[in-house]
Structures are given as structure tokens and as C-alpha cells.
PDB file of N, CA and C in Angstrom:
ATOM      1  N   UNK A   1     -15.428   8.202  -3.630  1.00  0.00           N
ATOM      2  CA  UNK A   1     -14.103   7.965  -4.182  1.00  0.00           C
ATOM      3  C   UNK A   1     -14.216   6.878  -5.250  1.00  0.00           C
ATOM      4  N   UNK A   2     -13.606   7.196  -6.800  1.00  0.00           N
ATOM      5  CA  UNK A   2     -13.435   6.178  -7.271  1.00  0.00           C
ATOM      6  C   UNK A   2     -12.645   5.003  -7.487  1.00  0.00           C
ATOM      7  N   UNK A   3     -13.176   3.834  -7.236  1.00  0.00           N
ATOM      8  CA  UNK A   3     -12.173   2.519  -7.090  1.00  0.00           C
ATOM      9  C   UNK A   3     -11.400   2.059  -8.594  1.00  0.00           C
ATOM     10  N   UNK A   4     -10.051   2.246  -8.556  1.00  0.00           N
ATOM     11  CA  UNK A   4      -9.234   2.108 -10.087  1.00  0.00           C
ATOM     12  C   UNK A   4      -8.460   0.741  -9.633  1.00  0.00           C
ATOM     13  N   UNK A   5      -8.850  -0.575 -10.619  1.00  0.00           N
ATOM     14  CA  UNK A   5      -8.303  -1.612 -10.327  1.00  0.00           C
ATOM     15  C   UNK A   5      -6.960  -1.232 -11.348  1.00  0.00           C
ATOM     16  N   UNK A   6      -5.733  -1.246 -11.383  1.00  0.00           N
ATOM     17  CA  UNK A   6      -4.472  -1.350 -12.243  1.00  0.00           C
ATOM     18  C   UNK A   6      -4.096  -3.166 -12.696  1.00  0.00           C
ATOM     19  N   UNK A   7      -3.826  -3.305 -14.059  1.00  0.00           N
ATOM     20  CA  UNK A   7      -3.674  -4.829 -13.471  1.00  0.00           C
ATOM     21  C   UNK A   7      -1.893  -4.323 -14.248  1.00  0.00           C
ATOM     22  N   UNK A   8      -1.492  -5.667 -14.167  1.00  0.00           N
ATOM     23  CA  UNK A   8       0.206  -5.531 -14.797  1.00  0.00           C
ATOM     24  C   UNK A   8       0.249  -4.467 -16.048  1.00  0.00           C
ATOM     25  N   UNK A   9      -0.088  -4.892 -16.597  1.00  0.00           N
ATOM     26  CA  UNK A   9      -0.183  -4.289 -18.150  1.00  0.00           C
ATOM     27  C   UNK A   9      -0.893  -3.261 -18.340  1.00  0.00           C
ATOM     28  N   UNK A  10      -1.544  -2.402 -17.424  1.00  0.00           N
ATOM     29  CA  UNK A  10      -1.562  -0.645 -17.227  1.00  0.00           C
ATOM     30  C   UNK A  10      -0.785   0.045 -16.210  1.00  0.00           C
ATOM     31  N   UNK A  11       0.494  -0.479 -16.281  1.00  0.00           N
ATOM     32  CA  UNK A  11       1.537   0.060 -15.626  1.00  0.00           C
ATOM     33  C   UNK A  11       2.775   0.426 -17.024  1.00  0.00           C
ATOM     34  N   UNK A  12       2.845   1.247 -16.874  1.00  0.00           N
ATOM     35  CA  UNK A  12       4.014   1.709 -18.207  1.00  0.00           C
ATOM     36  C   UNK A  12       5.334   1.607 -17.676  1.00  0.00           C
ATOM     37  N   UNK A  13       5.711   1.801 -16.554  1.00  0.00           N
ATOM     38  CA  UNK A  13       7.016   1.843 -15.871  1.00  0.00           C
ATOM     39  C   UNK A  13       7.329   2.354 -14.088  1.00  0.00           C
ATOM     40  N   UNK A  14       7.782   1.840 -14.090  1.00  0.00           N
ATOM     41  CA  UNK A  14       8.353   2.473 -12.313  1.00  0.00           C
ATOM     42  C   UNK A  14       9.762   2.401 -12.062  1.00  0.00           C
ATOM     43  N   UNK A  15      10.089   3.531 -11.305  1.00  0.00           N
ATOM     44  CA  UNK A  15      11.374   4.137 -11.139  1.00  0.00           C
ATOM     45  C   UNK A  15      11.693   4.440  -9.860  1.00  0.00           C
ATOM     46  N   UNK A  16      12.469   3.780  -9.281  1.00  0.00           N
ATOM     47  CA  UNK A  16      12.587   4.102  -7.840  1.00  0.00           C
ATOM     48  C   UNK A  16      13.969   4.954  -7.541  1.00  0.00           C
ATOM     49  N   UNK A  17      13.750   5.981  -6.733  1.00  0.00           N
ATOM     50  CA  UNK A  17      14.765   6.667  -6.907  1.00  0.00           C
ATOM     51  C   UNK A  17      14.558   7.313  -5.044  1.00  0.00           C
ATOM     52  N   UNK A  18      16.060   7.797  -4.944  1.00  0.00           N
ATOM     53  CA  UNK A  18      15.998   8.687  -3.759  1.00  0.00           C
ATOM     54  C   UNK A  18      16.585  10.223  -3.930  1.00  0.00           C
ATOM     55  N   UNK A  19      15.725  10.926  -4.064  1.00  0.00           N
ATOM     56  CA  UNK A  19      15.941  12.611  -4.434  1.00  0.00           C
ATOM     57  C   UNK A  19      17.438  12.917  -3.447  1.00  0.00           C
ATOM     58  N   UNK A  20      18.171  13.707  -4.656  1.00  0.00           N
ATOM     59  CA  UNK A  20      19.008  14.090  -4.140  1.00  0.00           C
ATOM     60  C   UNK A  20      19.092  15.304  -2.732  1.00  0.00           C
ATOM     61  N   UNK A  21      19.826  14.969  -1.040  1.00  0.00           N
ATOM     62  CA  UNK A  21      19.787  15.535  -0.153  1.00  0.00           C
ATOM     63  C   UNK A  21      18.672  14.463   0.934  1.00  0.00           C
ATOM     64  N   UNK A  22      18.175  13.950   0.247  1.00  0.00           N
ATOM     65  CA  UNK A  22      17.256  12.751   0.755  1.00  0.00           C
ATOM     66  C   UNK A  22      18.126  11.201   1.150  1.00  0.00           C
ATOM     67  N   UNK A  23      17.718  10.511   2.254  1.00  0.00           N
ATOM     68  CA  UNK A  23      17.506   9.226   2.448  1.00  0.00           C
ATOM     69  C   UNK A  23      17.245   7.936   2.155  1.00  0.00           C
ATOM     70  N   UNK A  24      15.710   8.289   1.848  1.00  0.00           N
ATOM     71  CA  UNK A  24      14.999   7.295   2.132  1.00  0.00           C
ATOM     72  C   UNK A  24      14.023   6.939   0.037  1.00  0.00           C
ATOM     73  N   UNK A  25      13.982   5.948   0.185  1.00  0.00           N
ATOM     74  CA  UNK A  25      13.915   5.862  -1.361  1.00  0.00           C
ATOM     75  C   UNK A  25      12.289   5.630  -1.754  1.00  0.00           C
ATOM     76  N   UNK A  26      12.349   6.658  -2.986  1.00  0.00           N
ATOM     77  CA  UNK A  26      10.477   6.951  -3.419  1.00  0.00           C
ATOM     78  C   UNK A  26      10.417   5.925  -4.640  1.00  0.00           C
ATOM     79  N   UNK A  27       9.242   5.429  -4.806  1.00  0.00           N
ATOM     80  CA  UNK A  27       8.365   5.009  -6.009  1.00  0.00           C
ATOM     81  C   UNK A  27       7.932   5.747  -7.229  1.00  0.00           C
ATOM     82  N   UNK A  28       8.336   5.850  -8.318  1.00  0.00           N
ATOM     83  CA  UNK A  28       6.981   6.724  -9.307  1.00  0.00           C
ATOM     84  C   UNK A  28       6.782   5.469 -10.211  1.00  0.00           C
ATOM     85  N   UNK A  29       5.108   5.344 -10.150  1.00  0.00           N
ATOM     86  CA  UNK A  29       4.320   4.424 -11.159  1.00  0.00           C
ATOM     87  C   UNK A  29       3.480   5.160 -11.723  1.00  0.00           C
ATOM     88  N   UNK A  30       3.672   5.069 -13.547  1.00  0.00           N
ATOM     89  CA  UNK A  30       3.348   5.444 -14.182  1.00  0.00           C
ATOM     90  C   UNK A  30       2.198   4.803 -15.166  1.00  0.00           C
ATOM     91  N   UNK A  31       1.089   5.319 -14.733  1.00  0.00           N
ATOM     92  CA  UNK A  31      -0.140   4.398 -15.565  1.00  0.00           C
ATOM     93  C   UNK A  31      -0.323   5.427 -16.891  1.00  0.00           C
ATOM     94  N   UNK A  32      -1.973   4.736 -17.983  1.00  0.00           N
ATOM     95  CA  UNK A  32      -1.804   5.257 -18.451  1.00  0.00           C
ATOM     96  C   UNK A  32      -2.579   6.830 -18.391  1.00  0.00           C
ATOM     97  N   UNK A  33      -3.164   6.669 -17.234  1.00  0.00           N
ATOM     98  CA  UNK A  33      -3.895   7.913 -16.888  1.00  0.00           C
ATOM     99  C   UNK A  33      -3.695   8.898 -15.899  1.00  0.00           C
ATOM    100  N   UNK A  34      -2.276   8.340 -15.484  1.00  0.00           N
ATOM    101  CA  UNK A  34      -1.860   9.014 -13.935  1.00  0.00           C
ATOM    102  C   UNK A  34      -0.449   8.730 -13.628  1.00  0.00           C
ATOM    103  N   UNK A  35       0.481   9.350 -12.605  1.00  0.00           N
ATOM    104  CA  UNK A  35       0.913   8.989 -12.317  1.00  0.00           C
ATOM    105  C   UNK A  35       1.279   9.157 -10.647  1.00  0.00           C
ATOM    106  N   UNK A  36       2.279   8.384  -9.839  1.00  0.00           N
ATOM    107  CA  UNK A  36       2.379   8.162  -8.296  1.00  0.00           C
ATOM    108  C   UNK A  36       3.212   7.919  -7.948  1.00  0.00           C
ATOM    109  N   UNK A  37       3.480   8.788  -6.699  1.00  0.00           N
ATOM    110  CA  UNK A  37       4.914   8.587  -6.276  1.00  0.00           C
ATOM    111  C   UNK A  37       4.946   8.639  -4.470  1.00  0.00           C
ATOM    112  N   UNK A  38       5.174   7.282  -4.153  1.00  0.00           N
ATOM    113  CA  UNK A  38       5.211   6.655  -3.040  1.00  0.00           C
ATOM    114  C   UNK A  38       6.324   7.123  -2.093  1.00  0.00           C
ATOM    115  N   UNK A  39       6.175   7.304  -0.664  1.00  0.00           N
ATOM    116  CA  UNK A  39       7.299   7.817   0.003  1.00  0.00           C
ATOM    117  C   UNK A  39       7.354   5.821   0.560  1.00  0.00           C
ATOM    118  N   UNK A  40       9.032   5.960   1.252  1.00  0.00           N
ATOM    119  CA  UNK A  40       9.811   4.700   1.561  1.00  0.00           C
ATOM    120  C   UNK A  40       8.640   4.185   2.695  1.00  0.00           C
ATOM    121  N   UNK A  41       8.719   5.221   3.962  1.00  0.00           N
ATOM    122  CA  UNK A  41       7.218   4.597   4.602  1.00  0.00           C
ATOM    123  C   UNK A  41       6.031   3.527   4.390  1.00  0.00           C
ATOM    124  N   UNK A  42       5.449   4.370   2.995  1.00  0.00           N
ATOM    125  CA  UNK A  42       4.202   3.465   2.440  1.00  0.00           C
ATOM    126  C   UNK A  42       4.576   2.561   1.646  1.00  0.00           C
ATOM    127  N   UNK A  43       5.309   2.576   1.133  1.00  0.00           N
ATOM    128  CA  UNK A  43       6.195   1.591   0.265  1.00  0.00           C
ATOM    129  C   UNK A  43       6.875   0.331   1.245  1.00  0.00           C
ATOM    130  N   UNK A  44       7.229   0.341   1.954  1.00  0.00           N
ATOM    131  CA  UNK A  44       7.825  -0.648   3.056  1.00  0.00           C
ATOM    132  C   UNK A  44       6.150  -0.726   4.042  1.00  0.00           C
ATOM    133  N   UNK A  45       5.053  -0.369   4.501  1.00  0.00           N
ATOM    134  CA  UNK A  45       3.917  -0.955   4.921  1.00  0.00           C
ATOM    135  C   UNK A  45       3.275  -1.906   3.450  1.00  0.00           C
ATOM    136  N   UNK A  46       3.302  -1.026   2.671  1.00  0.00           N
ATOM    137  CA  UNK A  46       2.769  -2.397   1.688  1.00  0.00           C
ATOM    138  C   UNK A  46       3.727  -3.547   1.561  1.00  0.00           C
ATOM    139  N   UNK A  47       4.749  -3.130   1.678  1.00  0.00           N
ATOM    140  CA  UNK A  47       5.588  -4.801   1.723  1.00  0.00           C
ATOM    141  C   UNK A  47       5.790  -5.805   2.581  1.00  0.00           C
ATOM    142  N   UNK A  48       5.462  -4.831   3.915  1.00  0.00           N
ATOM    143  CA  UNK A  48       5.012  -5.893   5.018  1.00  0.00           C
ATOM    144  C   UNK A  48       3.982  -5.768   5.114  1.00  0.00           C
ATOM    145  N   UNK A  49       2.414  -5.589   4.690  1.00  0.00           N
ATOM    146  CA  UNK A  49       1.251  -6.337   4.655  1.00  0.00           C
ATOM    147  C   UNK A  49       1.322  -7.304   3.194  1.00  0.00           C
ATOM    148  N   UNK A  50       1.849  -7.199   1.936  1.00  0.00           N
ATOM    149  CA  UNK A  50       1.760  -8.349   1.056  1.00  0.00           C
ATOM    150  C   UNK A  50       2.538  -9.526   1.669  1.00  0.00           C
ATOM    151  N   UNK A  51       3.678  -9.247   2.759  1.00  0.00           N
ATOM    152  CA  UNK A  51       4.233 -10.653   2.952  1.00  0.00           C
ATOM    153  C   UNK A  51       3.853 -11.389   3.955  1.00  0.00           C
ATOM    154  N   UNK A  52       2.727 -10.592   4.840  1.00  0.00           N
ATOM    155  CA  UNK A  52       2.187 -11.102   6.246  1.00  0.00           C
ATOM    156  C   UNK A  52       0.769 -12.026   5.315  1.00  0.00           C
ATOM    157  N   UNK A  53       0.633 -11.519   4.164  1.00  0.00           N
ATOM    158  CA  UNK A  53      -0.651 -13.036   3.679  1.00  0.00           C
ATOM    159  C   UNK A  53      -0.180 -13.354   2.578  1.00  0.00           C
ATOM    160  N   UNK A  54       0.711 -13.033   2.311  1.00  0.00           N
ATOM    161  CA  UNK A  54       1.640 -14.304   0.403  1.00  0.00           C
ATOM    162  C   UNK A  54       2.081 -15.002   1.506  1.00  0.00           C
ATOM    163  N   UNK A  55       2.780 -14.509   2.230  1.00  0.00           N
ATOM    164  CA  UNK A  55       3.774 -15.923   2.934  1.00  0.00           C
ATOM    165  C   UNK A  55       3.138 -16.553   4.774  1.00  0.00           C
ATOM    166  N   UNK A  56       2.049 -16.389   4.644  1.00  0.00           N
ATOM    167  CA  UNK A  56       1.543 -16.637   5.861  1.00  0.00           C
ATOM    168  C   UNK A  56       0.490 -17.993   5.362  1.00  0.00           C
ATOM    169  N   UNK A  57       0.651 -19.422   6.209  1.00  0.00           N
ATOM    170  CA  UNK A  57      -0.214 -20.012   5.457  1.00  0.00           C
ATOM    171  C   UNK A  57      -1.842 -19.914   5.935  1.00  0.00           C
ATOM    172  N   UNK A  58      -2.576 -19.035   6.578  1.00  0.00           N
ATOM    173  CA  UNK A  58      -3.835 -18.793   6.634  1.00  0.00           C
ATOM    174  C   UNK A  58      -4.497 -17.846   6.914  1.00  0.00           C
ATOM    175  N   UNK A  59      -3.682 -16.628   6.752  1.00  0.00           N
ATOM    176  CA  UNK A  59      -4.056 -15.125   6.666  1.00  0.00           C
ATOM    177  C   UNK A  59      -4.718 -15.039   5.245  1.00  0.00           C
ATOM    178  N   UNK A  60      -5.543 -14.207   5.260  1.00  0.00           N
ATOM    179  CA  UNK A  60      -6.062 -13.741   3.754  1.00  0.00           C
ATOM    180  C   UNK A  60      -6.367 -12.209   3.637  1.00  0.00           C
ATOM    181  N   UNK A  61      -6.407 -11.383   4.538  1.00  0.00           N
ATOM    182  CA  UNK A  61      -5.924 -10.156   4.859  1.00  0.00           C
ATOM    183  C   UNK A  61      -5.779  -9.253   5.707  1.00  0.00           C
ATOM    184  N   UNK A  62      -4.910  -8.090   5.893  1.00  0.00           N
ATOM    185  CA  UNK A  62      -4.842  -7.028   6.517  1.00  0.00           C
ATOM    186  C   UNK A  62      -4.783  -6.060   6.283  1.00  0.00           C
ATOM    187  N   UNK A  63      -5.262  -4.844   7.591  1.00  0.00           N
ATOM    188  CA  UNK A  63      -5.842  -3.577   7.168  1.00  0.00           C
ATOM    189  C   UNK A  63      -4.600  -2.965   7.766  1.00  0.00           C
ATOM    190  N   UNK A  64      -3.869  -1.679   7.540  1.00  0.00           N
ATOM    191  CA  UNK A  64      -3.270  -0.986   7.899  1.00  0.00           C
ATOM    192  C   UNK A  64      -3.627   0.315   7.980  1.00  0.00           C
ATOM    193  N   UNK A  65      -3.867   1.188   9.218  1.00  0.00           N
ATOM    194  CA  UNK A  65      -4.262   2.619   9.776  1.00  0.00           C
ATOM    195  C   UNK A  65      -3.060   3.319   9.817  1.00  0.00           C
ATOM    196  N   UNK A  66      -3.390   4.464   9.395  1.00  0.00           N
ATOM    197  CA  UNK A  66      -2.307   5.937   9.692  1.00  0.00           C
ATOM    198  C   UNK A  66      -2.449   6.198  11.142  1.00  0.00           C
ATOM    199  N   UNK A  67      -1.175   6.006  11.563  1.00  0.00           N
ATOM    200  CA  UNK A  67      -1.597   7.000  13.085  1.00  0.00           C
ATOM    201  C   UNK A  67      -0.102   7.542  12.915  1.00  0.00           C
ATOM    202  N   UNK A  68      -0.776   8.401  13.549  1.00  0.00           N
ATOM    203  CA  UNK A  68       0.911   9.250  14.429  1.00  0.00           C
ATOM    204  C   UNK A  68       1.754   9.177  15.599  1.00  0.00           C
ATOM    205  N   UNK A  69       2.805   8.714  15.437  1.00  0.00           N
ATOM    206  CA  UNK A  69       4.003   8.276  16.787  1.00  0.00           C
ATOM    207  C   UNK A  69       4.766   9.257  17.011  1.00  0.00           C
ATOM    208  N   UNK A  70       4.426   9.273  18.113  1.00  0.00           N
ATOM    209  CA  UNK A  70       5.175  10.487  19.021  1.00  0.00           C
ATOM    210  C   UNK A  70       6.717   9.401  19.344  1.00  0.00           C
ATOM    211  N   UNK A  71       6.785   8.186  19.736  1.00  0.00           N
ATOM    212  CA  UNK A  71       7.917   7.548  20.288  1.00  0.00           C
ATOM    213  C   UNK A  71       8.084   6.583  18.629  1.00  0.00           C
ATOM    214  N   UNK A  72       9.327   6.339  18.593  1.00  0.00           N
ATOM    215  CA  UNK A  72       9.269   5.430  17.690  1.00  0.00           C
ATOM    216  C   UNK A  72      10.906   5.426  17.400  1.00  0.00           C
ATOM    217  N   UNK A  73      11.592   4.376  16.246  1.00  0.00           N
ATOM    218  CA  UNK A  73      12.780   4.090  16.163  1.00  0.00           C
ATOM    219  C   UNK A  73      13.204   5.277  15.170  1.00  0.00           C
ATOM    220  N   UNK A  74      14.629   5.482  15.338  1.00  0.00           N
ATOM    221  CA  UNK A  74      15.598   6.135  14.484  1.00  0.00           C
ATOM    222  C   UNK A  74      15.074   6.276  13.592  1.00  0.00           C
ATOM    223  N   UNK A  75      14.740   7.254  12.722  1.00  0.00           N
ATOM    224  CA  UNK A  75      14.906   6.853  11.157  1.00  0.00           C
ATOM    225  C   UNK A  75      13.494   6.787  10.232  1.00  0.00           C
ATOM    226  N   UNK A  76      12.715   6.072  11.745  1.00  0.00           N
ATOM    227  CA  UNK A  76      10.991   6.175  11.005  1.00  0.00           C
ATOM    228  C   UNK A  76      10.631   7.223  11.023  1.00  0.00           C
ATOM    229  N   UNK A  77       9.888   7.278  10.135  1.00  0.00           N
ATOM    230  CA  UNK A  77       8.635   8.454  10.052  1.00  0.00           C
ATOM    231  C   UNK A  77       7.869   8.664  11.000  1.00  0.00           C
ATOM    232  N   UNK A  78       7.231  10.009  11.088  1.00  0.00           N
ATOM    233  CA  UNK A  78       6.034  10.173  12.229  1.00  0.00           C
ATOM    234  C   UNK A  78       4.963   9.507  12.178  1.00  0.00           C
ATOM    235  N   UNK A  79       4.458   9.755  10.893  1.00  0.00           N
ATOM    236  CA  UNK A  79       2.922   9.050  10.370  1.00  0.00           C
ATOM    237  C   UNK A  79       3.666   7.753  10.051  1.00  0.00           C
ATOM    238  N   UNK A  80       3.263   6.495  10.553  1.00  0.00           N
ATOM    239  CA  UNK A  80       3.327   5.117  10.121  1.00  0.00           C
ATOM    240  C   UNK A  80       2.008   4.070  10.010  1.00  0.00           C
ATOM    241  N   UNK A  81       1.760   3.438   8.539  1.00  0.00           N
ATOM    242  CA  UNK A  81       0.523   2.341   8.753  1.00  0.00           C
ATOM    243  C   UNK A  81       1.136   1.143   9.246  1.00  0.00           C
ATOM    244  N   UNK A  82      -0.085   0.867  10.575  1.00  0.00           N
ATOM    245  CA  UNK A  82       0.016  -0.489  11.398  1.00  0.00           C
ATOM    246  C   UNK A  82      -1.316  -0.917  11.280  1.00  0.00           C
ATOM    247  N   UNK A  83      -0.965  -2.075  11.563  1.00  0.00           N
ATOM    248  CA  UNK A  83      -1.836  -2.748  11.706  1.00  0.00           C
ATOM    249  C   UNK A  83      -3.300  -2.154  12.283  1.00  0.00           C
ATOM    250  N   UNK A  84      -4.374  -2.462  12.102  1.00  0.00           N
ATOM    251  CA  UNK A  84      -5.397  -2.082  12.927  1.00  0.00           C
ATOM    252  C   UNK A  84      -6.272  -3.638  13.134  1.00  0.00           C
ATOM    253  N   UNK A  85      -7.380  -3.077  14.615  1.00  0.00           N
ATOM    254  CA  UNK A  85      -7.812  -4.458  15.743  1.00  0.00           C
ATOM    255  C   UNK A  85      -8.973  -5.046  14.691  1.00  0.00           C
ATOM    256  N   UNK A  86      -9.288  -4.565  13.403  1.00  0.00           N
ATOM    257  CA  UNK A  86     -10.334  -5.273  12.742  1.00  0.00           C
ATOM    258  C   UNK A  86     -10.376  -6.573  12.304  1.00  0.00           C
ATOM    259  N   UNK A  87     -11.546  -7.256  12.676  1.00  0.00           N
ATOM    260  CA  UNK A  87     -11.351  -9.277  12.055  1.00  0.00           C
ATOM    261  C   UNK A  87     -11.047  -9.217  10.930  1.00  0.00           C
ATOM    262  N   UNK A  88     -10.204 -10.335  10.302  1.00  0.00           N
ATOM    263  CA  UNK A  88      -9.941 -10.422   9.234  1.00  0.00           C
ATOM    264  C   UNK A  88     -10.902 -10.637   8.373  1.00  0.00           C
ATOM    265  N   UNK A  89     -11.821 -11.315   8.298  1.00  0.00           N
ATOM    266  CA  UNK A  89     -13.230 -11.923   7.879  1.00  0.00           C
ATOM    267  C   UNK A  89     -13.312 -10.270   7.517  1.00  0.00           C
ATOM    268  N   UNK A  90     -13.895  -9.617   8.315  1.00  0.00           N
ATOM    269  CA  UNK A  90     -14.551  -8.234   8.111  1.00  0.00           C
ATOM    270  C   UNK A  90     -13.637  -7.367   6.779  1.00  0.00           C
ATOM    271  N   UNK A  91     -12.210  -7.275   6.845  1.00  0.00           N
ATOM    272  CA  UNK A  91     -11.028  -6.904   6.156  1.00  0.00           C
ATOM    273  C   UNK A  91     -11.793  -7.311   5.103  1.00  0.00           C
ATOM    274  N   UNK A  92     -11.686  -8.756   4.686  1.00  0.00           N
ATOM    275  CA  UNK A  92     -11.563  -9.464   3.491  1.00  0.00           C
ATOM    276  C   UNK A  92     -12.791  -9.202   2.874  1.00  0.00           C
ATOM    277  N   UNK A  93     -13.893  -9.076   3.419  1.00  0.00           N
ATOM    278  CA  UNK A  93     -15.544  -8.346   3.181  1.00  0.00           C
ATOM    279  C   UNK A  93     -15.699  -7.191   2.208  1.00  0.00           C
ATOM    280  N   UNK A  94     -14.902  -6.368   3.214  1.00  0.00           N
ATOM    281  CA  UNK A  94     -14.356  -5.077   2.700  1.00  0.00           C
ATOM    282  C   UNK A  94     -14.040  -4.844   1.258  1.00  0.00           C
ATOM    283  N   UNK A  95     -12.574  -5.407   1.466  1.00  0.00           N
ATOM    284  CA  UNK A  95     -11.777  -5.407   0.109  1.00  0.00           C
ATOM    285  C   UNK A  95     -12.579  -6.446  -0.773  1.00  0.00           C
ATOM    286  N   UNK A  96     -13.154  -7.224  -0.669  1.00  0.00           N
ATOM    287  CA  UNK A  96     -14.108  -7.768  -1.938  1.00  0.00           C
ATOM    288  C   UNK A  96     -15.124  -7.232  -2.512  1.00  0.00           C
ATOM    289  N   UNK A  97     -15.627  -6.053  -1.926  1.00  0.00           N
ATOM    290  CA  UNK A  97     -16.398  -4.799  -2.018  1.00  0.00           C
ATOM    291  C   UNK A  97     -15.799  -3.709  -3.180  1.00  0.00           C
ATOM    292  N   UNK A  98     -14.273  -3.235  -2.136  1.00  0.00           N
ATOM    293  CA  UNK A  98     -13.764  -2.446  -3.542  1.00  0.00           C
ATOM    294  C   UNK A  98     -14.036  -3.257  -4.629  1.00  0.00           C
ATOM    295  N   UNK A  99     -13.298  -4.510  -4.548  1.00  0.00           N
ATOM    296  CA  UNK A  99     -12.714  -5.112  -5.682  1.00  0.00           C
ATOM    297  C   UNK A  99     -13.591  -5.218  -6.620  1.00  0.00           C
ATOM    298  N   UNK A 100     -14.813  -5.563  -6.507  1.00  0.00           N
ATOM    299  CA  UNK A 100     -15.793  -5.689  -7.587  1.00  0.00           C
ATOM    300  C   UNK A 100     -16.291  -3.985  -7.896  1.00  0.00           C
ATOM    301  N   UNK A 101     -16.334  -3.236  -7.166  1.00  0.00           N
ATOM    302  CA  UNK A 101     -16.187  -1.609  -7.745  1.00  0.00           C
ATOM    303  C   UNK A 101     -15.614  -1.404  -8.489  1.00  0.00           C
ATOM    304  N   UNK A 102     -14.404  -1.513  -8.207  1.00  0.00           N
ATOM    305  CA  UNK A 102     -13.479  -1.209  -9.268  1.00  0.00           C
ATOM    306  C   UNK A 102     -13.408  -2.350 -10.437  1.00  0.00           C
ATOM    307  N   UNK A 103     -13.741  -3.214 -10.320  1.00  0.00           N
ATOM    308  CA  UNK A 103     -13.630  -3.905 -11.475  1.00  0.00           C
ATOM    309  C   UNK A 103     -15.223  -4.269 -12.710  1.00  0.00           C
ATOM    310  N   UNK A 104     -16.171  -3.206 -11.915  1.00  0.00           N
ATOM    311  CA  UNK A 104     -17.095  -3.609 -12.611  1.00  0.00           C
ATOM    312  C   UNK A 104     -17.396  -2.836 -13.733  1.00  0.00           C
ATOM    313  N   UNK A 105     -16.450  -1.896 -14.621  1.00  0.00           N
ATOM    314  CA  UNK A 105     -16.342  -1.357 -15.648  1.00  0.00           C
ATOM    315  C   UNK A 105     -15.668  -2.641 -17.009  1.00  0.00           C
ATOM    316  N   UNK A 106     -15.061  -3.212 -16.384  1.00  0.00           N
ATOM    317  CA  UNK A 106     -14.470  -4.129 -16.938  1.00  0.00           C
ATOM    318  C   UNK A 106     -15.074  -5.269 -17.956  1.00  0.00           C
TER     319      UNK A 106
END
């Protein structure tokens, strides 16, 4: 798989919208080579993993797994990312791995 770092300024625009007969509200980000469109689900897990280490004072990261819930609240989705039991150390290993992948075209 190839690793695509985006920084601010290869983003052309995003539009959040909720399709008409629909709920729950989607993402489209528009780069200049692609574009993506996020369901409310993944869009609300990335917002609670960026605020569990921007606003946490000694987290530096977390991993979030797809699983499937058979029990769960009103309203959620089946497939939801949670948390998963991996050390953070190991996480942060990880993602410093992509990160220089993807950024070593640069």
C-alpha cells in the first residue's frame, strides 16, 4: 500500500454534507489527485482519537480497530473503530514508520 502524506495546502476543499433521506453527516476532501468521502462513523473516531492526544497531557498515540457490534447504542453503526490493547510506544513506532514512507518523496 502506498503511504500519501496530505499536508494543508494539498487539500483544495471539503464539504460536509448529509445526503438527502440520510442522517448522519459525510465528509468529501478534495486533493489534488483524489478525492474522499468519509461516513459520520469514521469521521467522529478520528475526532475522538485526535482529542484523546491534542488534549491529553501525555498520550502521544492511538490505534483504532474495526470490529463489529452486535450490541451497541441507538443510532451507531455496526462497524465502529475502538480503541485497540496495543502499547502506545509500539503505536507511535508504527506511525513513525508510515510517516517517513510517505514522506520520503518529499
Amino acid at each position: 500500500m502506498r503511504i500519501r502524506v496530505y499536508r494543508n495546502q494539498d487539500v483544495k476543499r471539503i464539504i460536509a454534507f448529509i445526503p438527502p433521506g440520510h442522517m448522519h453527516t459525510r465528509l468529501y476532501i478534495e486533493f489534488d489527485d483524489q478525492g474522499i468521502i468519509l461516513n459520520e462513523a469514521t469521521i467522529s473516531a478520528i475526532l475522538r482519537a485526535y482529542i484523546n492526544i491534542a488534549h491529553h497531557p501525555t498520550r502521544r498515540a492511538i490505534e483504532l480497530i474495526n470490529y463489529r457490534l452486535d450490541k451497541k447504542k441507538f443510532g451507531y453503526a455496526k462497524y465502529q473503530l475502538l480503541e485497540s490493547e496495543r502499547e502506545e510506544d509500539d503505536i507511535l513506532n508504527e506511525a513513525m514508520e508510515l510517516y517517513v514512507e510517505g514522506t520520503s518523496d518529499e
